[in-house]
C-alpha atoms as a PDB file:
ATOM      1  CA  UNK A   1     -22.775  12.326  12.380  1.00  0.00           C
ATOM      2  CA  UNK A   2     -21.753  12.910  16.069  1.00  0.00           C
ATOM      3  CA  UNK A   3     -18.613  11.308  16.625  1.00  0.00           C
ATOM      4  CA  UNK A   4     -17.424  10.842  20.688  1.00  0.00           C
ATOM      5  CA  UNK A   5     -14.068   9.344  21.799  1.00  0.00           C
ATOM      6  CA  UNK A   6     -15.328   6.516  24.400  1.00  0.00           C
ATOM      7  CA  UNK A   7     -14.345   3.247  25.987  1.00  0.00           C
ATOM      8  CA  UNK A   8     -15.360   0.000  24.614  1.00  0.00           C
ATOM      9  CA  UNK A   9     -14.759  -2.955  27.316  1.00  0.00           C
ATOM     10  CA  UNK A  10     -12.953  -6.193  26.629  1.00  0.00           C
ATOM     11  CA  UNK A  11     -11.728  -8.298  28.951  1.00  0.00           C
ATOM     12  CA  UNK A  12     -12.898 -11.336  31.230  1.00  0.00           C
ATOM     13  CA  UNK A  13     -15.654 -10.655  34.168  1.00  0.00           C
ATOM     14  CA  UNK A  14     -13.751  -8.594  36.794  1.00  0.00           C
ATOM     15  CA  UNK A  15     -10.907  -8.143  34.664  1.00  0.00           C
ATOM     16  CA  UNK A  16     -11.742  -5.196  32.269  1.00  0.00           C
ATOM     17  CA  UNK A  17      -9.405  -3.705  29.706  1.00  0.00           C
ATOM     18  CA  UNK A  18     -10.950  -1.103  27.788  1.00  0.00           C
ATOM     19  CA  UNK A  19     -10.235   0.246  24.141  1.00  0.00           C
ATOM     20  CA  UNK A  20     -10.643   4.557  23.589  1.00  0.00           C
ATOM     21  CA  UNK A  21     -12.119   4.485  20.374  1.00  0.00           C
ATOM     22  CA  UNK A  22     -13.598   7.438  17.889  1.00  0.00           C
ATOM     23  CA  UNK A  23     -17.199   6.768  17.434  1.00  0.00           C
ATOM     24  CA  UNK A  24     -20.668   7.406  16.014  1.00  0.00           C
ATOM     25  CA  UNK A  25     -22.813   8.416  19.265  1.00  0.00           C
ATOM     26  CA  UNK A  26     -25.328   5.556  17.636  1.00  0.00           C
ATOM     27  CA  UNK A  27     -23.567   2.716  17.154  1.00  0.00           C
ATOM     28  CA  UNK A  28     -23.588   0.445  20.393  1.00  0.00           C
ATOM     29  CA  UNK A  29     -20.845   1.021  23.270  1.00  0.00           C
ATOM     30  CA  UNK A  30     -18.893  -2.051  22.000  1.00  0.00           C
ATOM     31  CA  UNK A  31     -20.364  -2.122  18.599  1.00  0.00           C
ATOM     32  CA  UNK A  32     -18.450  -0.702  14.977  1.00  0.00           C
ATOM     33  CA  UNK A  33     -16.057   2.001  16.155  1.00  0.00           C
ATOM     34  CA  UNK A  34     -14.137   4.405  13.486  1.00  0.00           C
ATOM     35  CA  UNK A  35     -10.794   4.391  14.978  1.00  0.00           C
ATOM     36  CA  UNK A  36      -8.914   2.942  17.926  1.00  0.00           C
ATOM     37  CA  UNK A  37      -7.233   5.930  19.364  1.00  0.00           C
ATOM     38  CA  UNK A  38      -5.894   4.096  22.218  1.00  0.00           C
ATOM     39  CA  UNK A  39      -5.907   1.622  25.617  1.00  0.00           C
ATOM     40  CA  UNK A  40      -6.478   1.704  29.013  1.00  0.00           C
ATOM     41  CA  UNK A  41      -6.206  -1.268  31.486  1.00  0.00           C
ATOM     42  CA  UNK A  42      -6.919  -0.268  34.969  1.00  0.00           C
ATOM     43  CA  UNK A  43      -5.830  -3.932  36.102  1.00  0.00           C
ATOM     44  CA  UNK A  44      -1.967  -3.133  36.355  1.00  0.00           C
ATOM     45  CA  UNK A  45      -0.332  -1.063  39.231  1.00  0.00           C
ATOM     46  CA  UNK A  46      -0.243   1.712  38.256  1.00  0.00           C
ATOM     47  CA  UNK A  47      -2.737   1.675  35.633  1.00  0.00           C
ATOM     48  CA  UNK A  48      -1.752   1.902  31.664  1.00  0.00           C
ATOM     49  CA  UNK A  49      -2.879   4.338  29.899  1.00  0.00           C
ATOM     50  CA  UNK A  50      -2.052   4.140  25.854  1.00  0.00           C
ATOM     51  CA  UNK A  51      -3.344   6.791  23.708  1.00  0.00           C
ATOM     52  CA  UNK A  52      -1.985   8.109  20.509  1.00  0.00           C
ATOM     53  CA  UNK A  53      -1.509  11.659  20.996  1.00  0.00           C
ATOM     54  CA  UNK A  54      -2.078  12.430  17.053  1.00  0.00           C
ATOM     55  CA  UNK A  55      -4.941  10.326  16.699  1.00  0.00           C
ATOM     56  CA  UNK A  56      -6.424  11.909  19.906  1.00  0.00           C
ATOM     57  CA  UNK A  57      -5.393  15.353  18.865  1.00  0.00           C
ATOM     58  CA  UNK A  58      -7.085  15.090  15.083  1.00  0.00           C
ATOM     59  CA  UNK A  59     -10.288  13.286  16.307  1.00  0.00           C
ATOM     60  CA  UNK A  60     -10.789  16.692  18.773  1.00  0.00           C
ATOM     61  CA  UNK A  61      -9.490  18.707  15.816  1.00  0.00           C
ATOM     62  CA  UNK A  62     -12.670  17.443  13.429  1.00  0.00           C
ATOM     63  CA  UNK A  63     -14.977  18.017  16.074  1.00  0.00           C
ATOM     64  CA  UNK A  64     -15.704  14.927  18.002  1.00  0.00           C
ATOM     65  CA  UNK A  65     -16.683  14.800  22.094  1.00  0.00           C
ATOM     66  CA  UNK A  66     -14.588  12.624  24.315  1.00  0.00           C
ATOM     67  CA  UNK A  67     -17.090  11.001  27.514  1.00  0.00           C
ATOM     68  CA  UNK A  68     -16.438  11.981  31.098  1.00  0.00           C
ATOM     69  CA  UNK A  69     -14.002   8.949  31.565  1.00  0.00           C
ATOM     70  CA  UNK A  70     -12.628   9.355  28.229  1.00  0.00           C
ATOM     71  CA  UNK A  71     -11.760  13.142  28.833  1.00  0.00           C
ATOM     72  CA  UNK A  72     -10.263  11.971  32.446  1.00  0.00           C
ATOM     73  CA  UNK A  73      -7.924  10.318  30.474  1.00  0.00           C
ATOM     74  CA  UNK A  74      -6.504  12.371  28.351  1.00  0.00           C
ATOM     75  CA  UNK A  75      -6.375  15.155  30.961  1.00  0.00           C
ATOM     76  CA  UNK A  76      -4.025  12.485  32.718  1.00  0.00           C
ATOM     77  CA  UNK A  77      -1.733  11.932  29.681  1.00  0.00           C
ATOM     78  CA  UNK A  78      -2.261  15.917  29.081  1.00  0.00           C
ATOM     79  CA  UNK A  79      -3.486  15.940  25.574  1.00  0.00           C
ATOM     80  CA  UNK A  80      -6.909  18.352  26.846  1.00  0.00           C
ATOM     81  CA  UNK A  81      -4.327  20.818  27.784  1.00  0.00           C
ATOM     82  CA  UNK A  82      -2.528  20.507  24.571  1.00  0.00           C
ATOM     83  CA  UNK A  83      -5.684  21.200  22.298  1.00  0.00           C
ATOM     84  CA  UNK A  84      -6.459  24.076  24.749  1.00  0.00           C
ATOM     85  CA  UNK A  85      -3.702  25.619  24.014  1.00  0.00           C
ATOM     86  CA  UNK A  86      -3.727  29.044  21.988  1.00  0.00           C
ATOM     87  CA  UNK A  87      -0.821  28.799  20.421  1.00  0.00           C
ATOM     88  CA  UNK A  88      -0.943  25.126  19.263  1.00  0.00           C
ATOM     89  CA  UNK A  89      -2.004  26.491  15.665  1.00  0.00           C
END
């Protein structure tokens, strides 16, 4: 099972708020999801950006491939750099 960490959309037309969830690259883009990691709603100024570090941090541990935009994201709250790190383990 390929597993990516991805945005699922809710939200009213022109008003998106989007979910970062862990899930199977089959299922649908807003379809079953594994785990809700986080949030992201680019609608407030600035835009919030809610993602459980230790959620984020195990679903990369076990393997699983965050999108482009969901890999923007956690560059911005700086959990990429923190599973880069060497000495993390």
């Amino acid at each position: 099972m390929a597993v990516k960490l991805r945005l699922q959309r809710f939200g009213s037309k022109r008003h998106p708020i989007y979910r970062l969830v862990a899930s199977d690259s089959h299922f649908k883009r807003d379809g079953r999801y594994l785990e809700i990691v986080g949030q992201y709603d680019p609608n407030q100024n600035p835009a919030l950006i809610d993602i459980d570090e230790a959620k984020a941090m195990a679903w990369l541990d076990k393997g699983a491939q965050p999108t482009d935009t969901a890999k923007s994201l956690l560059s911005k709250k700086g959990i990429i750099a923190k599973f880069k790190d060497p000495k993390r383990k």
